[in-house]
Protein backbone atom coordinates (compact mmCIF):
# COMPACT_ATOMS: atom_id res chain seq x y z
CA UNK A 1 50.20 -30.58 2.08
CA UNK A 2 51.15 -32.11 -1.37
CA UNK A 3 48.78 -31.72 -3.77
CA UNK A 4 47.61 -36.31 -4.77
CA UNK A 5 46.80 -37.52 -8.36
CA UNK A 6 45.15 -40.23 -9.48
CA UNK A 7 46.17 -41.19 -13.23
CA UNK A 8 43.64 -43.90 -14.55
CA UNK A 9 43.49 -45.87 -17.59
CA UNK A 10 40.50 -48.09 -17.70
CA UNK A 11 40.63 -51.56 -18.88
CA UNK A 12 39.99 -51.14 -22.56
CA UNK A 13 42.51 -53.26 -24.90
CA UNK A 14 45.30 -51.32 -26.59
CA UNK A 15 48.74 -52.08 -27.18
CA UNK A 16 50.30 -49.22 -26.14
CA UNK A 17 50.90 -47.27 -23.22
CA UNK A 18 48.48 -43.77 -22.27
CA UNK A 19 50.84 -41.05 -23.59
CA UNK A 20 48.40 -38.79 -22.40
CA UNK A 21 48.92 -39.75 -18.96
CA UNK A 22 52.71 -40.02 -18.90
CA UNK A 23 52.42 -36.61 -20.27
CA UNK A 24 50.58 -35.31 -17.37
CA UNK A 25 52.54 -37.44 -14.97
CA UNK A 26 55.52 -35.06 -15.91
CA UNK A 27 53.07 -31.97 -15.67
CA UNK A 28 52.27 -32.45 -12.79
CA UNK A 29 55.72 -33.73 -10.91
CA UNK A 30 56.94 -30.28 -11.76
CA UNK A 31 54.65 -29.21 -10.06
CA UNK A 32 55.69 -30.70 -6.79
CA UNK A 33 52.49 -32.66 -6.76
CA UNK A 34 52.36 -36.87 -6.05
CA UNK A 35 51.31 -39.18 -8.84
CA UNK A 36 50.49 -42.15 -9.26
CA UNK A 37 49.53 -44.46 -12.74
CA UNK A 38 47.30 -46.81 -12.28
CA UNK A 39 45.22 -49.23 -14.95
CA UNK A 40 41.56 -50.41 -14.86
CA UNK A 41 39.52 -50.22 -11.01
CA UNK A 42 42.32 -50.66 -8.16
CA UNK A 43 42.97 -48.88 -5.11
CA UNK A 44 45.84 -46.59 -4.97
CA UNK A 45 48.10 -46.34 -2.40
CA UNK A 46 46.39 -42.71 -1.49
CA UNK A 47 43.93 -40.42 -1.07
CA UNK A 48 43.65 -38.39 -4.43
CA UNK A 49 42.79 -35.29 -4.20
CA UNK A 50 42.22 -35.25 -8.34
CA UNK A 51 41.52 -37.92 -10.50
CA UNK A 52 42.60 -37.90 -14.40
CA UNK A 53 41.04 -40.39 -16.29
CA UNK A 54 42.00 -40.76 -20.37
CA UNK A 55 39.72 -42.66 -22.84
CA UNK A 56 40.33 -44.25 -26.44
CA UNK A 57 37.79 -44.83 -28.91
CA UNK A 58 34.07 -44.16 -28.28
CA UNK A 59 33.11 -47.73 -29.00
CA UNK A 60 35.57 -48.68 -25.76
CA UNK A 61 33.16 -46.62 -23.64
CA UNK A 62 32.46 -49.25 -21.53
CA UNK A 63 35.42 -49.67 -19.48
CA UNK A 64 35.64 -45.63 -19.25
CA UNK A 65 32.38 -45.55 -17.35
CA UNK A 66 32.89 -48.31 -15.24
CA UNK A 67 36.33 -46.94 -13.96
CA UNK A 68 34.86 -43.81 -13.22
CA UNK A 69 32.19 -45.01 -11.30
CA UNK A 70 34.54 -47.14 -9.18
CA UNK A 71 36.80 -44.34 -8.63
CA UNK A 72 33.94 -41.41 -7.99
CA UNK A 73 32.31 -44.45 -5.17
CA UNK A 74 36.26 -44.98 -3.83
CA UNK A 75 36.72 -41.38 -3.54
CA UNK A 76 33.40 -39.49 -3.05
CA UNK A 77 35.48 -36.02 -2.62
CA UNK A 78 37.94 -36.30 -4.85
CA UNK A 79 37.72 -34.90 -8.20
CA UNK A 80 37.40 -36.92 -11.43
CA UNK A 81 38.33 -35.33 -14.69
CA UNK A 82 37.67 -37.45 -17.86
CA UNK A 83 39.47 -36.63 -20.84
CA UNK A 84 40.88 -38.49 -24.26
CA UNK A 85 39.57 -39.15 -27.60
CA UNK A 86 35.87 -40.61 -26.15
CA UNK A 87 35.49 -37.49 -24.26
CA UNK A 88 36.35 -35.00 -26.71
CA UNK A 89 34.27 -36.41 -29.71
CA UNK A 90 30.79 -37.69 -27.61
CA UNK A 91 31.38 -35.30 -24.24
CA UNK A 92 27.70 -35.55 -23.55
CA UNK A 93 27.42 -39.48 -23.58
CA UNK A 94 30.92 -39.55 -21.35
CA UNK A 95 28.68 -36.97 -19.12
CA UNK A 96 26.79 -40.19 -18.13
CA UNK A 97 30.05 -42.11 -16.29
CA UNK A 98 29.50 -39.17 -13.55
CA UNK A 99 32.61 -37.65 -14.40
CA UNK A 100 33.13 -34.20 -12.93
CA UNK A 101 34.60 -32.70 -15.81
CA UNK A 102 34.50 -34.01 -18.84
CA UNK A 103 38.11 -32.15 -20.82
CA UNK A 104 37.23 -32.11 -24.59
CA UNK A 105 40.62 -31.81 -26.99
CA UNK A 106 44.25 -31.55 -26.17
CA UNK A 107 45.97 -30.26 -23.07
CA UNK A 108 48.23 -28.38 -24.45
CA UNK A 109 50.09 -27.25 -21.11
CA UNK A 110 51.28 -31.12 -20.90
CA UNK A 111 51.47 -31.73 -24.41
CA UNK A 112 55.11 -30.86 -24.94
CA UNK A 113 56.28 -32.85 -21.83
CA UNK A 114 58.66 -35.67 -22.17
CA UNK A 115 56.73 -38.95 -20.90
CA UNK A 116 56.78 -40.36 -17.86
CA UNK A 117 58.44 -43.35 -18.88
CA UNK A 118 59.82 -44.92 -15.87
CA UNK A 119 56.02 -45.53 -14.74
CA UNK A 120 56.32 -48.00 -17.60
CA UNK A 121 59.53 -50.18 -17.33
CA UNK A 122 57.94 -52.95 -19.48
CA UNK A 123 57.37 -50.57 -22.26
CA UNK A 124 59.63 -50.15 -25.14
CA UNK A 125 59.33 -47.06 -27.31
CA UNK A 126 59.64 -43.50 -27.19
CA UNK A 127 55.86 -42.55 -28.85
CA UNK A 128 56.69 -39.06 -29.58
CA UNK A 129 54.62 -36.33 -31.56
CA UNK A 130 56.31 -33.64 -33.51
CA UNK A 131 52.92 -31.92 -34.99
CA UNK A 132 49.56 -31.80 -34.26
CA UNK A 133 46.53 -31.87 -36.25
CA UNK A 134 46.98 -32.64 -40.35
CA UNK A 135 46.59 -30.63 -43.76
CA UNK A 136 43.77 -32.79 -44.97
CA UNK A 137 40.56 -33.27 -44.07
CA UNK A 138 39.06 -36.54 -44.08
CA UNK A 139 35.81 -36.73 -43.02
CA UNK A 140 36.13 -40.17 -41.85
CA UNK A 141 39.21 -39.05 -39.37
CA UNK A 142 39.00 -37.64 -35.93
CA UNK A 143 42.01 -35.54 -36.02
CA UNK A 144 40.42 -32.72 -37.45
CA UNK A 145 37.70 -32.22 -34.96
CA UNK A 146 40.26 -32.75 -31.89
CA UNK A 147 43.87 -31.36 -33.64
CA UNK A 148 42.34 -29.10 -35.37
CA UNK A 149 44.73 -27.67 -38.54
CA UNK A 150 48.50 -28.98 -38.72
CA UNK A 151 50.80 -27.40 -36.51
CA UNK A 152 54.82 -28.06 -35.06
CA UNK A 153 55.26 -28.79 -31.35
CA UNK A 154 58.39 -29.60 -30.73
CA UNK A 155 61.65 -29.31 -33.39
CA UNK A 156 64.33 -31.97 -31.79
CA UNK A 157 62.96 -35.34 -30.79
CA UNK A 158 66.17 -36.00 -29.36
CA UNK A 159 64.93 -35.13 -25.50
CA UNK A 160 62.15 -37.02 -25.94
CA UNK A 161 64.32 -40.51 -26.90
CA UNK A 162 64.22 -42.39 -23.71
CA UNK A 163 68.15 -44.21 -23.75
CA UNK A 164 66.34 -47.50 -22.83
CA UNK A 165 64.21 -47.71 -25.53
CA UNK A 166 65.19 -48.98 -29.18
CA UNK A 167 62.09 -47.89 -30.83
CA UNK A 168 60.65 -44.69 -31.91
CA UNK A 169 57.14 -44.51 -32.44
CA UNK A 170 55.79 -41.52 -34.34
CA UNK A 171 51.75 -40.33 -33.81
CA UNK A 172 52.59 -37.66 -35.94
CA UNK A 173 49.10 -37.41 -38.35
CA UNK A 174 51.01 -35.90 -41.30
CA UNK A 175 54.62 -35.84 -40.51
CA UNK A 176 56.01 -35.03 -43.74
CA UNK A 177 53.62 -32.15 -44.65
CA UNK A 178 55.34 -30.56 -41.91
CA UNK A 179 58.27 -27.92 -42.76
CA UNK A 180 60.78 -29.53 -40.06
CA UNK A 181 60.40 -33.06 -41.34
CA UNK A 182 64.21 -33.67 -43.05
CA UNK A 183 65.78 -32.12 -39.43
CA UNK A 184 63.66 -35.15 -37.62
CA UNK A 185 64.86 -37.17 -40.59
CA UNK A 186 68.50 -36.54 -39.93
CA UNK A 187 68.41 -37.05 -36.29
CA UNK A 188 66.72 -40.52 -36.40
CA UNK A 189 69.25 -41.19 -38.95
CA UNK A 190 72.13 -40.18 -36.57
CA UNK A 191 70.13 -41.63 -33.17
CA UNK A 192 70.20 -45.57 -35.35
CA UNK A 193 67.33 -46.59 -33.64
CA UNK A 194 64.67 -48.36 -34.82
CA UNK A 195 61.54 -46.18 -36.47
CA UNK A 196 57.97 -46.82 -36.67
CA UNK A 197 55.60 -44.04 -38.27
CA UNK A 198 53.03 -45.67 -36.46
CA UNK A 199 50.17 -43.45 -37.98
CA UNK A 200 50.90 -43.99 -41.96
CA UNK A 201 52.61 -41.58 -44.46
CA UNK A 202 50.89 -39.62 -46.60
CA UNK A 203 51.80 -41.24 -50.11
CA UNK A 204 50.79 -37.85 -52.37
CA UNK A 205 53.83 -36.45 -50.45
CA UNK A 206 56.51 -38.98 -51.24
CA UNK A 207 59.19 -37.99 -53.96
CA UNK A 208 62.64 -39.77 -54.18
CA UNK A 209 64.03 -37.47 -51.92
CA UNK A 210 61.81 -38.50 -49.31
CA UNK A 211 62.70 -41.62 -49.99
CA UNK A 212 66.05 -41.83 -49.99
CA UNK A 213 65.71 -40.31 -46.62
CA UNK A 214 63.50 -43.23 -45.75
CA UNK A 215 65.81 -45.57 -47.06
CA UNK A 216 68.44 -44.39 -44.51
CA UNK A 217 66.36 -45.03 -41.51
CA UNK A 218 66.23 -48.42 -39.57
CA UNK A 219 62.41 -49.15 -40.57
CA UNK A 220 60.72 -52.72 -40.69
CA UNK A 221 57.83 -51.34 -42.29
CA UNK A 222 56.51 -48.14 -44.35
CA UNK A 223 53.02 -47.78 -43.90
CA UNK A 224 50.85 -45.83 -46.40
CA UNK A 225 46.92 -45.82 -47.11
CA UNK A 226 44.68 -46.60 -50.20
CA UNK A 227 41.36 -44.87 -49.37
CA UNK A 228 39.79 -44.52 -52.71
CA UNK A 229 40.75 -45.01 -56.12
CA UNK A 230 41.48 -41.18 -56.71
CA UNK A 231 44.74 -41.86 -54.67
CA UNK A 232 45.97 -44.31 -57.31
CA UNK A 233 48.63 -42.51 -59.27
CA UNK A 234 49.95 -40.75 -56.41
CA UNK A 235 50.24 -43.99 -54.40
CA UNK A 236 52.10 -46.61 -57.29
CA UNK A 237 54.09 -43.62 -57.79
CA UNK A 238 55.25 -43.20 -53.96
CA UNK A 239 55.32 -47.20 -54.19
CA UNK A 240 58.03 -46.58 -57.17
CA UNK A 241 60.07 -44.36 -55.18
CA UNK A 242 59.94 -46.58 -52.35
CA UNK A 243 61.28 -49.70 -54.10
CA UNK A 244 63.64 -47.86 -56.10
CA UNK A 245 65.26 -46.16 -53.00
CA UNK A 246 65.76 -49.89 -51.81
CA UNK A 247 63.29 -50.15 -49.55
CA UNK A 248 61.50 -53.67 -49.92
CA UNK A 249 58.11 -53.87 -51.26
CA UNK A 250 56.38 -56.53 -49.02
CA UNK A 251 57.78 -54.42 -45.94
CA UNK A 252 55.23 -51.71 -47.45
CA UNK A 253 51.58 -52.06 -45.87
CA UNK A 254 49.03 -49.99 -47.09
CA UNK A 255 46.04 -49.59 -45.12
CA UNK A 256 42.58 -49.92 -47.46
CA UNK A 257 39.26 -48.73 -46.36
CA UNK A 258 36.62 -50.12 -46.84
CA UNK A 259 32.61 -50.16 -46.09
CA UNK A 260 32.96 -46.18 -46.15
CA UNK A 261 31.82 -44.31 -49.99
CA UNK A 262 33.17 -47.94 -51.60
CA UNK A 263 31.59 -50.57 -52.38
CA UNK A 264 32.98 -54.48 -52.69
CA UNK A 265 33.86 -54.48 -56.20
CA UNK A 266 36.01 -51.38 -55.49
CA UNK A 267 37.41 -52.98 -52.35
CA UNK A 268 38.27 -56.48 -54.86
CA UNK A 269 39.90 -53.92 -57.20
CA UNK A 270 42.29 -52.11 -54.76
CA UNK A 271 43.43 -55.35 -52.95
CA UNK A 272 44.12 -56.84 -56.47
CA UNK A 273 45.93 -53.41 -57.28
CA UNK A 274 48.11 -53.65 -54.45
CA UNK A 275 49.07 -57.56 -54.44
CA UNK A 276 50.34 -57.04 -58.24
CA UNK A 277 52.41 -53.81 -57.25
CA UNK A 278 53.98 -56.44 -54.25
CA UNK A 279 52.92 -54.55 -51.31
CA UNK A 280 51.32 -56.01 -48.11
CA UNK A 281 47.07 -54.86 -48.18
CA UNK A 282 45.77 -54.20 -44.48
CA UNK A 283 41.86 -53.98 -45.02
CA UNK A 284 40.66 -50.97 -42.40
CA UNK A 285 36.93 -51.08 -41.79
CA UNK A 286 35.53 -48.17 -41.30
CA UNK A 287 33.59 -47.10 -38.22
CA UNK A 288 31.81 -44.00 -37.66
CA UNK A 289 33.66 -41.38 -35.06
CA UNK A 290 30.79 -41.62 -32.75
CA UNK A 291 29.93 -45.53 -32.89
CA UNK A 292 29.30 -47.11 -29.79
CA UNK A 293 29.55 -50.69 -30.82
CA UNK A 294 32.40 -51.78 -32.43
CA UNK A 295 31.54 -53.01 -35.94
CA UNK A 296 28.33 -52.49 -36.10
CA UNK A 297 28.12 -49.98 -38.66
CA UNK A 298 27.24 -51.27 -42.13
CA UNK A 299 27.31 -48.58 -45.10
CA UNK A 300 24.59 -48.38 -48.14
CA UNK A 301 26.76 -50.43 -50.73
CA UNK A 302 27.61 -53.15 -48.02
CA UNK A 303 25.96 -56.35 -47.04
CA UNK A 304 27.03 -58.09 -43.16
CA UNK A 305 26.94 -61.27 -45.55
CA UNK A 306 30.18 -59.12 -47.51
CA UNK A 307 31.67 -57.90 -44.29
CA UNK A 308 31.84 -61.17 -42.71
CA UNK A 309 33.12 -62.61 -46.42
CA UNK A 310 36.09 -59.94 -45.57
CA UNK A 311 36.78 -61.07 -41.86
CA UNK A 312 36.71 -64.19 -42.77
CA UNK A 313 38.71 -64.03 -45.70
CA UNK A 314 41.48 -61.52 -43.40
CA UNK A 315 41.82 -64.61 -40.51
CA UNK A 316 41.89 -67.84 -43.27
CA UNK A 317 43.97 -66.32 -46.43
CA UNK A 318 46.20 -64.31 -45.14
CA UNK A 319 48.59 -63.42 -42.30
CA UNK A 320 47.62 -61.23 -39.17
CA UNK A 321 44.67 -59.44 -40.47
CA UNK A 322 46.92 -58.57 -43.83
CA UNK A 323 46.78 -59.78 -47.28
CA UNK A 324 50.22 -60.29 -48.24
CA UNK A 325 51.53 -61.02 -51.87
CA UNK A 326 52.25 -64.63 -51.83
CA UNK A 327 51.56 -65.81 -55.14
CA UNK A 328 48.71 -67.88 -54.46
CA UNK A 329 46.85 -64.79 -53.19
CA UNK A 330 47.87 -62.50 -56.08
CA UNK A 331 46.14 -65.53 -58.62
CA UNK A 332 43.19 -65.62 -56.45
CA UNK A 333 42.42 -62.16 -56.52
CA UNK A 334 43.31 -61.27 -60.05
CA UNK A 335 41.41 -63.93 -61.97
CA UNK A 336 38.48 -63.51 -59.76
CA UNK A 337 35.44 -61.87 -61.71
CA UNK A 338 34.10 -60.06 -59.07
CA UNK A 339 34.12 -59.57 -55.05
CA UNK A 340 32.27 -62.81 -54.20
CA UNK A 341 34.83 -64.91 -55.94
CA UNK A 342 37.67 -63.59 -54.80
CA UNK A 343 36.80 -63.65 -51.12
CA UNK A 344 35.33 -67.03 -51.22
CA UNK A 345 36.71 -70.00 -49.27
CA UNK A 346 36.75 -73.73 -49.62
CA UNK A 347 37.29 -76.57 -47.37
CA UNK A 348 40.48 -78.72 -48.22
CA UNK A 349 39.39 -81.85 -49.73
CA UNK A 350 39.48 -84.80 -46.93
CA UNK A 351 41.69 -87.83 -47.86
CA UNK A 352 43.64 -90.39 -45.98
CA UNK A 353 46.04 -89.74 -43.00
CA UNK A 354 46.16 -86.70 -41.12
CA UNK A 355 44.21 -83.47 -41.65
CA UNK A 356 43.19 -80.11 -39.80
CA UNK A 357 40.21 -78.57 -39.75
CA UNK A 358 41.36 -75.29 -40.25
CA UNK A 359 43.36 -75.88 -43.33
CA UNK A 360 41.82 -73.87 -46.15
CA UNK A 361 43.21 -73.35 -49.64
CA UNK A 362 42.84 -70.07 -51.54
CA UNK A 363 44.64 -70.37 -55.39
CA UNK A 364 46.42 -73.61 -54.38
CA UNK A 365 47.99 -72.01 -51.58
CA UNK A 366 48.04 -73.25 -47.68
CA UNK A 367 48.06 -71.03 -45.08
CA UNK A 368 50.52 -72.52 -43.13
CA UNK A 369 52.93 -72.76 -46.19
CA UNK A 370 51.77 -68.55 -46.61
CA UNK A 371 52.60 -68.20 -42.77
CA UNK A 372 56.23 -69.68 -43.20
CA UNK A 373 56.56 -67.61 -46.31
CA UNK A 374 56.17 -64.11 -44.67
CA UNK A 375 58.73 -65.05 -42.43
């Protein structure tokens, strides 16, 4: 009899498809064996005789559970391996859903597959990695504890390109600290499709060759990170090289931590930084690797009163969770005299005639004029 299996992902929001499933979905095809992808608790059109279920971030444990408890009720003999990023960083709390196998790290047999993408017609991008793991070792990153150290996997993404898709969408962790980074270069360059390096790029290793080489690709945004001030030089220098190779500064974002070893003064001082060079600031909050709860963790130098000032601030002054440098927002920030000032908000004045509530001014500029702006 052919071998049946179950691929679950449970209802947890993302916006991208499980690669680790379509992964396995190939494994497991060569195989000879039956598949079958399904998301959150439905009944499959079989009788599994193994169920694979993946996991995101331990604060989405929620969902994880509950789908394997459906599934283990469902299917009383069938059996349920849980695996994924929940499983491999708290395997004893994902020990609780009742999984019967909890798979900590990567599966490396599947990991150089070439997605199942036809088990995702809506979908649009080839997610592909090239390496595994990263040369640094931030302590506030999981990659090290599930990667491990940086390592090549594959050296042509050209099988992985699925012809239907326009994207590509790197996970790579460190792409560019890797030794076969310009031969990936040179075949995006030659494939013309468009290029997201979905995961950031490590600024300290941007020079004008890389670039140039940047430059060349189809990219709607470069995405780099400001996690304290000791990357400074390195990133206003990778900045630089950006913007002189052509590529446009507000199509830059640079992810900024914050609520981690900072505190909001030096949170104020890197978003000011970053408007004046004319790049786009993301805030990232950071979240321990083993939270639960989704923002509940609040660091020694932090307040909740700051945090919310931040949240706040991200939904009313600027433009889908980003602060962008519109000129209103680059005034605000750099003449306040501290955090609370530049993150406070004030309701419009009320006159005659028409007015909306959520209308709030920050510098003398609206956010509906900043909205039209980034456009």
């Amino acid at each position: 009899m052919t071998k049946k299996i179950l691929l679950v992902e449970p209802d947890y929001y993302t916006r991208f498809p499980p690669l680790g499933l379509l992964k396995l979905a190939t494994y497991f095809r060569n195989q000879g064996f039956k598949i079958e992808l399904v998301r959150g608790c439905k009944k499959p059109s079989f009788i599994p005789d193994e169920i694979y279920v993946t996991s995101l971030f331990t604060y989405a444990w929620k969902p994880v559970h509950k789908a394997v408890k459906f599934y283990k009720r469902l299917f009383p003999k069938s059996k349920v391996i849980l695996g994924g990023i929940y499983a491999s960083l708290l395997p004893d709390h994902a020990a609780k859903s009742g999984a019967d196998v909890i798979y900590r790290g990567i599966f490396e047999e599947a990991d150089t597959c070439v997605p199942a993408w036809d088990l995702v017609p809506e979908w649009d991008g080839s997610i592909i990695f090239t390496s595994r793991g990263c040369v640094r070792n931030c302590s506030f990153c999981a990659v090290p504890k599930i990667e491990g150290k940086l390592r090549e996997i594959i050296s042509s993404i050209k099988p992985y390109v699925y012809p239907k898709h326009t994207r590509i969408i790197f996970w790579d962790n460190n792409i560019l600290a890797t030794k076969n980074w310009k031969n990936i270069f040179d075949e995006l360059e030659e494939l013309n499709k468009w290029v997201d390096f979905n995961q950031g790029l490590d600024a300290r290793l941007i020079n004008e060759e890389v670039a140039r080489k940047l430059a060349r690709l189809k990219l709607k945004y470069v995405r780099l990170a400001y996690d304290d001030r000791a990357q400074r030089e390195k990133l206003k220098k990778a900045i630089d090289h950006l913007a002189e190779a052509g590529i446009r500064k507000r199509s830059i974002i640079v992810y900024t931590l914050y609520n981690f070893h900072d505190d909001p003064e030096d949170f104020k001082e890197r978003i000011t930084e970053l408007l004046n060079w004319g790049v786009v600031s993301y805030p990232m909050r950071y979240e321990p690797l083993t939270s639960l709860k989704k923002n509940s963790y609040i660091s020694k130098n932090w307040t909740q009163e700051e945090l919310e000032m931040v949240a706040k601030a991200r939904r009313v002054l600027g433009y889908g969770g980003a602060f962008p440098p519109y000129e209103g927002l680059v005034k605000k920030f750099s003449k306040a005299k501290n955090f609370y000032e530049a993150f406070s908000l004030r309701e419009p004045k009320q006159g005659k005639g028409k007015t909306n509530k959520r209308a709030r001014w920050a510098g003398g500029l609206d956010w509906r004029k900043a909205i039209c702006l980034s456009k």
